[in-house]
PDB file of N, CA and C in Angstrom:
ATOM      1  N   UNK A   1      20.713  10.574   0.832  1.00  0.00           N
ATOM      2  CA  UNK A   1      19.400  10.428   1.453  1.00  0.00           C
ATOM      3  C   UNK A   1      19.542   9.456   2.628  1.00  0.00           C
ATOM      4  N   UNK A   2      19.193   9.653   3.633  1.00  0.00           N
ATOM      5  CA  UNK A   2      19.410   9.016   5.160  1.00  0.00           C
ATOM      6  C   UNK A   2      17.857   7.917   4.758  1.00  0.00           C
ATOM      7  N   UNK A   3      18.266   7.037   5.995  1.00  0.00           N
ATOM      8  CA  UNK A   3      17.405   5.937   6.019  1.00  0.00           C
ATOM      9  C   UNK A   3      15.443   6.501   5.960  1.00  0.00           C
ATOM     10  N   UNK A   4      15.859   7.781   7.543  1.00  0.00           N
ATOM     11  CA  UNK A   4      14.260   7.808   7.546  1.00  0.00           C
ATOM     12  C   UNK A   4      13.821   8.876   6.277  1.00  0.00           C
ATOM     13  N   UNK A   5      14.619   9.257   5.539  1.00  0.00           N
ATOM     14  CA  UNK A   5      14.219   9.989   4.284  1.00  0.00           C
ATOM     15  C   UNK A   5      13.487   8.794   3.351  1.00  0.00           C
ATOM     16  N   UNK A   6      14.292   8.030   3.149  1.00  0.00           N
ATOM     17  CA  UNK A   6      14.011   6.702   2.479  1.00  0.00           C
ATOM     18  C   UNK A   6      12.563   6.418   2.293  1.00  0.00           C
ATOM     19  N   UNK A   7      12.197   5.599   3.645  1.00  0.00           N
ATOM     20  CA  UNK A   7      11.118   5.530   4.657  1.00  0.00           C
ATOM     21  C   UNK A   7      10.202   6.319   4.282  1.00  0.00           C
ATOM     22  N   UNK A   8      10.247   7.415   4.753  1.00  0.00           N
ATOM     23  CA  UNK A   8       9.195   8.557   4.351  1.00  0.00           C
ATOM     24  C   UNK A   8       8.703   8.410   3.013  1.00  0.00           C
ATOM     25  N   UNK A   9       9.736   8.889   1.895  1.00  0.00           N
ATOM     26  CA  UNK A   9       9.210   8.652   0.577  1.00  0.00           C
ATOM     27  C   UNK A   9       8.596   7.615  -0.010  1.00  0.00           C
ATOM     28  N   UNK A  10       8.864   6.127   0.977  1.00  0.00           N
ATOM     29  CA  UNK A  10       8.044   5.394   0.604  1.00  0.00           C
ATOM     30  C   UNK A  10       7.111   5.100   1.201  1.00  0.00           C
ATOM     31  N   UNK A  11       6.559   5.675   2.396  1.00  0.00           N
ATOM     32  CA  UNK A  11       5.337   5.448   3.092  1.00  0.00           C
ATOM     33  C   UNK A  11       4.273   6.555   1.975  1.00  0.00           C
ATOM     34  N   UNK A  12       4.581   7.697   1.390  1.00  0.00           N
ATOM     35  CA  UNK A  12       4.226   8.416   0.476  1.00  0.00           C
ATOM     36  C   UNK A  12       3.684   8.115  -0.781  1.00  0.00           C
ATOM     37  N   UNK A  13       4.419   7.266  -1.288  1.00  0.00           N
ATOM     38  CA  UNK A  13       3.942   6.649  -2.450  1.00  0.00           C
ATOM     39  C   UNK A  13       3.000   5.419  -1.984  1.00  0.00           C
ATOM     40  N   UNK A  14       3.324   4.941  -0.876  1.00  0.00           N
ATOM     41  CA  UNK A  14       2.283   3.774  -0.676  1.00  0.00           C
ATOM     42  C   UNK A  14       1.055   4.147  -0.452  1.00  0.00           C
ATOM     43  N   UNK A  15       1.275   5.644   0.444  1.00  0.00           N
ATOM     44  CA  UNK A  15      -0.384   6.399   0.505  1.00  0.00           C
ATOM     45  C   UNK A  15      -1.044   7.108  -0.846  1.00  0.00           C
ATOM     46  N   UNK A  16      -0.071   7.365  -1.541  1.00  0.00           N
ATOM     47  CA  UNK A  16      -0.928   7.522  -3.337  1.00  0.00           C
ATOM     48  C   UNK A  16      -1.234   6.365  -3.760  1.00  0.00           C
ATOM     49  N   UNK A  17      -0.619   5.120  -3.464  1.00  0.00           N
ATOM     50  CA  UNK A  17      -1.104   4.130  -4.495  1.00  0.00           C
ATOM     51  C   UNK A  17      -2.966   3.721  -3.582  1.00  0.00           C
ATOM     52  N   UNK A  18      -2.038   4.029  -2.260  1.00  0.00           N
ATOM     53  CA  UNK A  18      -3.807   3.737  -1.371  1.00  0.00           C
ATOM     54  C   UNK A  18      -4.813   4.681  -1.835  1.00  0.00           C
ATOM     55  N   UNK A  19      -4.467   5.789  -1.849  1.00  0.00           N
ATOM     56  CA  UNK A  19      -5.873   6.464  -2.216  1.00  0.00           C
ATOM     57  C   UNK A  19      -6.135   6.242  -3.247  1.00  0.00           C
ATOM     58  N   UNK A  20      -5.224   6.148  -4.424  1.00  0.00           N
ATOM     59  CA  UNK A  20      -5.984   5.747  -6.078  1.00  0.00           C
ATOM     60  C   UNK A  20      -6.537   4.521  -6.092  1.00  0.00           C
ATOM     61  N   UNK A  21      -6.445   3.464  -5.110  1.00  0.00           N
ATOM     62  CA  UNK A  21      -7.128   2.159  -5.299  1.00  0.00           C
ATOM     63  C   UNK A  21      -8.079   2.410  -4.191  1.00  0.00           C
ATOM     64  N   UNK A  22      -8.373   3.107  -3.289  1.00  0.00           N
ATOM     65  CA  UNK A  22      -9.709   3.592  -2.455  1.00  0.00           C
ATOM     66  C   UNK A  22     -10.303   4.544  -3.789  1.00  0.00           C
ATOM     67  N   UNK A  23     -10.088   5.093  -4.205  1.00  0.00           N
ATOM     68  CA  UNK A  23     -11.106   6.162  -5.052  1.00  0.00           C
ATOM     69  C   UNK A  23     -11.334   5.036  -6.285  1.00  0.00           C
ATOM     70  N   UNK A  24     -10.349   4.307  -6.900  1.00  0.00           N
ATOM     71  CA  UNK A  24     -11.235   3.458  -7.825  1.00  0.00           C
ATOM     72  C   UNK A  24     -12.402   2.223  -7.186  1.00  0.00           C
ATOM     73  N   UNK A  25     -12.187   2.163  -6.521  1.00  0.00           N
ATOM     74  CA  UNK A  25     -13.227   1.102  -5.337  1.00  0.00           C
ATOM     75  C   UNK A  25     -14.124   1.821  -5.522  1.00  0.00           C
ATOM     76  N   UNK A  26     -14.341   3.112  -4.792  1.00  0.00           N
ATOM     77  CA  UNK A  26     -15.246   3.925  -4.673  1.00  0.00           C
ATOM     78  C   UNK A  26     -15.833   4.573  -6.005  1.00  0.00           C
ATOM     79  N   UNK A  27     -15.173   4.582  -6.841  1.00  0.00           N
ATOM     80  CA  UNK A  27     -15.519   5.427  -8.241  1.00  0.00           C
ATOM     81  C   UNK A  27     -15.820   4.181  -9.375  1.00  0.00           C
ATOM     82  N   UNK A  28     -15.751   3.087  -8.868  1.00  0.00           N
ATOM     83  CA  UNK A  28     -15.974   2.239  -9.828  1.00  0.00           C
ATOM     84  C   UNK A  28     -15.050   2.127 -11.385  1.00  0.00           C
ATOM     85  N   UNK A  29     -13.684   3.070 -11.285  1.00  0.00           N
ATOM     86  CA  UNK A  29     -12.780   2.753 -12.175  1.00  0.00           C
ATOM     87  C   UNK A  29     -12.398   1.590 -12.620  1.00  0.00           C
ATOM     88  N   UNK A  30     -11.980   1.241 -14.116  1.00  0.00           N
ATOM     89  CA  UNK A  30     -11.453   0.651 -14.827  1.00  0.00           C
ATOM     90  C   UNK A  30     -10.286   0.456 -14.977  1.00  0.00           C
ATOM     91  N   UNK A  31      -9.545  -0.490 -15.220  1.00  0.00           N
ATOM     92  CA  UNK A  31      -8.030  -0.637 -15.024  1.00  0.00           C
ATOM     93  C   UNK A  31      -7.802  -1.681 -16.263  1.00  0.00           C
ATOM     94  N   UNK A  32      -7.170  -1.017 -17.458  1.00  0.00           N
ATOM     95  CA  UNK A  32      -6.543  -2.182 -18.627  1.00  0.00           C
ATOM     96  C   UNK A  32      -5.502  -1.848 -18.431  1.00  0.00           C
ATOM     97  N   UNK A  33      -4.330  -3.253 -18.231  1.00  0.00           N
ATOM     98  CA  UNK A  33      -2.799  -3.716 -18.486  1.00  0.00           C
ATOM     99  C   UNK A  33      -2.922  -4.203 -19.535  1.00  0.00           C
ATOM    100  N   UNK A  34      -2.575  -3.653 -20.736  1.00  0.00           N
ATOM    101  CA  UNK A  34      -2.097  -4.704 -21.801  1.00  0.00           C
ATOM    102  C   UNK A  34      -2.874  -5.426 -22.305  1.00  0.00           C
ATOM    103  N   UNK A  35      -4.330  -4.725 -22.809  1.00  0.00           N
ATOM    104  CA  UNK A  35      -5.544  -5.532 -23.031  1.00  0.00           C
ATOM    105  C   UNK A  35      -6.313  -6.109 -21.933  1.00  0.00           C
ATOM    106  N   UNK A  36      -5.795  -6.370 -20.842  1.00  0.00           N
ATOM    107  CA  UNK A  36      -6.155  -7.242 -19.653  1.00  0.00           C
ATOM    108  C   UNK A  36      -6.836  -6.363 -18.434  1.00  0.00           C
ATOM    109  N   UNK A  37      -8.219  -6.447 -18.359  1.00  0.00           N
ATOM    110  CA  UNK A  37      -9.088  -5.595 -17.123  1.00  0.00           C
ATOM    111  C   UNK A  37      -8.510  -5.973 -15.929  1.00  0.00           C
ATOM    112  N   UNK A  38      -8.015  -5.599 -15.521  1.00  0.00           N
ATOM    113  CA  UNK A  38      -7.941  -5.669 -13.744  1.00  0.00           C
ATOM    114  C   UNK A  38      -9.464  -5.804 -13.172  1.00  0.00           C
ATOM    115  N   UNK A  39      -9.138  -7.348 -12.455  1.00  0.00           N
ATOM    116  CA  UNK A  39     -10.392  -7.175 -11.538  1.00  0.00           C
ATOM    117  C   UNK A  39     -10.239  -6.241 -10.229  1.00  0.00           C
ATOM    118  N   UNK A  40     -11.746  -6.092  -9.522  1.00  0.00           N
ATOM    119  CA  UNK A  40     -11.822  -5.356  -8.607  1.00  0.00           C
ATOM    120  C   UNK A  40     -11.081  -5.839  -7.077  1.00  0.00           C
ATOM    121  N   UNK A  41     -11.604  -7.215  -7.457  1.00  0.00           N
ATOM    122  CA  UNK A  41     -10.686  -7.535  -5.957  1.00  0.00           C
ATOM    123  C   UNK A  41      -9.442  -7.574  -5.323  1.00  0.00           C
ATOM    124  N   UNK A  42      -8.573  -6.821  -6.915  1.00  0.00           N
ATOM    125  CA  UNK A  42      -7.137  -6.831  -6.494  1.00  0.00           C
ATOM    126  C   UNK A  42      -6.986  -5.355  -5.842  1.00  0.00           C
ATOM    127  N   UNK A  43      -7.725  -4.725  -6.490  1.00  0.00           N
ATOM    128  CA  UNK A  43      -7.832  -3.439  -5.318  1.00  0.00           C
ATOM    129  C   UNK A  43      -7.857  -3.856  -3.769  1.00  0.00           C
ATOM    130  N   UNK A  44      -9.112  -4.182  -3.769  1.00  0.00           N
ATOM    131  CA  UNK A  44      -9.241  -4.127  -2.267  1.00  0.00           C
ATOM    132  C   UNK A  44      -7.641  -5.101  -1.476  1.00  0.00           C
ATOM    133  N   UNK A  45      -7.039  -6.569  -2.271  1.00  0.00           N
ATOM    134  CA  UNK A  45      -5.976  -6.228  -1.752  1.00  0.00           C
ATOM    135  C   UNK A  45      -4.730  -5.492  -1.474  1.00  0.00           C
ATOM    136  N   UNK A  46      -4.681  -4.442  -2.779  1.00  0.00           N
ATOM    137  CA  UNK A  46      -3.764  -3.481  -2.522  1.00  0.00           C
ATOM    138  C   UNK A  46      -3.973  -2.649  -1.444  1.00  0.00           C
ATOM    139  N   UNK A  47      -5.486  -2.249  -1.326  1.00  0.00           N
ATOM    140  CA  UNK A  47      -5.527  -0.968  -0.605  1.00  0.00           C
ATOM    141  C   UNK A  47      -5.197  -1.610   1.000  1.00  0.00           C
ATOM    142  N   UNK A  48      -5.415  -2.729   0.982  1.00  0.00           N
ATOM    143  CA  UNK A  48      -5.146  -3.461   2.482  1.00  0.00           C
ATOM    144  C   UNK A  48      -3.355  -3.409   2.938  1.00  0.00           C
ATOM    145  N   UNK A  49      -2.777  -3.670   1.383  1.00  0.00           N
ATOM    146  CA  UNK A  49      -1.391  -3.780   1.345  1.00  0.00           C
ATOM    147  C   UNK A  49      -0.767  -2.506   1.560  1.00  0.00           C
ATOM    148  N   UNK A  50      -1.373  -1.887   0.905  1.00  0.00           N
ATOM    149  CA  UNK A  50      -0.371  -0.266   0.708  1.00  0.00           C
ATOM    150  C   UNK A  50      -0.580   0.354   1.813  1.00  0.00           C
ATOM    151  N   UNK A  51      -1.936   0.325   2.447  1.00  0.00           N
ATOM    152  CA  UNK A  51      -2.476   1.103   3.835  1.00  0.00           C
ATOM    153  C   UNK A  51      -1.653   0.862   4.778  1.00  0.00           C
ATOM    154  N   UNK A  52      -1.604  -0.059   5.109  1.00  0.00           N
ATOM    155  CA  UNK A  52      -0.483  -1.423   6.084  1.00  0.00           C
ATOM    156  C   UNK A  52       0.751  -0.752   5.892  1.00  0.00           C
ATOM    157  N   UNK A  53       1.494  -0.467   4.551  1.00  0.00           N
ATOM    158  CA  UNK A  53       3.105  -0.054   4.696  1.00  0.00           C
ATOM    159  C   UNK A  53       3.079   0.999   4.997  1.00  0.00           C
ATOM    160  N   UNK A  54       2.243   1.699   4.349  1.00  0.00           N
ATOM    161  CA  UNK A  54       2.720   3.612   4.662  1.00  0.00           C
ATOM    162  C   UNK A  54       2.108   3.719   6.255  1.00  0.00           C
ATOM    163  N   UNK A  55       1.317   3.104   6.739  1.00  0.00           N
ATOM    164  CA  UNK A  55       1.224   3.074   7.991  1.00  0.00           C
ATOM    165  C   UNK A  55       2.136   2.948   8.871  1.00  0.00           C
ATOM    166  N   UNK A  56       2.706   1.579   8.608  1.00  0.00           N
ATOM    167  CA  UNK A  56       4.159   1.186   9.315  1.00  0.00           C
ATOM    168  C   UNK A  56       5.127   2.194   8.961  1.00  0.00           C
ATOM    169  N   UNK A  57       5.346   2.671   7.720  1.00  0.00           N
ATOM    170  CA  UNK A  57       6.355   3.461   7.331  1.00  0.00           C
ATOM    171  C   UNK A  57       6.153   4.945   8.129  1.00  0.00           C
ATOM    172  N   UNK A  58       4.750   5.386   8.551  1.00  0.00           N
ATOM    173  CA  UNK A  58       5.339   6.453   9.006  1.00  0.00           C
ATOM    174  C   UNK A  58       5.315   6.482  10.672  1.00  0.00           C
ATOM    175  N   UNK A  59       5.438   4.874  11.432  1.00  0.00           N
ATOM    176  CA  UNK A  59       4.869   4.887  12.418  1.00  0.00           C
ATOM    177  C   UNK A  59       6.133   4.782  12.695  1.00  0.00           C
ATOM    178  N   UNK A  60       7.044   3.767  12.228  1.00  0.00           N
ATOM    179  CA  UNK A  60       8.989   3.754  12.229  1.00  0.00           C
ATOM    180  C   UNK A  60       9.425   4.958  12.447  1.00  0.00           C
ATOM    181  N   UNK A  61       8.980   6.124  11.602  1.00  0.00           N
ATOM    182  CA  UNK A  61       9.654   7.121  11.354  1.00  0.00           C
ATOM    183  C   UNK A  61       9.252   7.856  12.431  1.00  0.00           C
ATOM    184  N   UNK A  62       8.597   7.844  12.984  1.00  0.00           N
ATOM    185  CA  UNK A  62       8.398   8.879  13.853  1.00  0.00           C
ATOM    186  C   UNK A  62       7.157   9.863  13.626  1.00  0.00           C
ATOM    187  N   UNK A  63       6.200   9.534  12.737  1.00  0.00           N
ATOM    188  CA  UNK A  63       5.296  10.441  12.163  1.00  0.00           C
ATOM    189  C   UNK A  63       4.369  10.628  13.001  1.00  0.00           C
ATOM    190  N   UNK A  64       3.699   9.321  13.089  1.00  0.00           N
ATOM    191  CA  UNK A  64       2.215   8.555  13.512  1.00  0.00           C
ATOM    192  C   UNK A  64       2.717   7.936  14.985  1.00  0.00           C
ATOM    193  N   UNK A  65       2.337   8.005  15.644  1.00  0.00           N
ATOM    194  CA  UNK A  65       2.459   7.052  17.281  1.00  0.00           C
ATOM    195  C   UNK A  65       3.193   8.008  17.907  1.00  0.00           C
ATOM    196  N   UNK A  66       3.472   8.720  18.007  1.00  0.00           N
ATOM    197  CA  UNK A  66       4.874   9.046  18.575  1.00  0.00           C
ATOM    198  C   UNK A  66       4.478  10.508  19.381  1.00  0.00           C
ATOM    199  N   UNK A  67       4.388  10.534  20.707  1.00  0.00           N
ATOM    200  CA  UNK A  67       4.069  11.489  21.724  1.00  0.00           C
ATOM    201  C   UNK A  67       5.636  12.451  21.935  1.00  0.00           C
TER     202      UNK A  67
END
């Protein structure tokens, strides 16, 4: 697997983890670890986090920006 393969697959998973923490924002989902509720506000920093990489990840690659 070459670098921008790499890249790709993980700008991919960063955009699933973004949309499942945008749709639980939005859907008002529940999140237990181990007995332990996840609060809501760690969403909103994931979705800030994950949006941000797969962004960058596909802007490196050549996906997004690129005329």
């Amino acid at each position: 697997m070459s670098l921008k393969d790499h890249v790709v697959v993980s700008s991919v998973i960063f955009l699933v983890i973004f949309v499942l923490h945008g749709l639980r924002l939005f859907l008002g989902w529940d999140v237990m670890l181990g007995g332990w509720e996840m609060p809501m506000w760690t969403s909103w920093i994931v979705l800030v986090l994950a949006g941000y990489l797969s962004y960058s990840g596909f802007v490196v690659t050549g996906y997004l920006g690129s005329k």
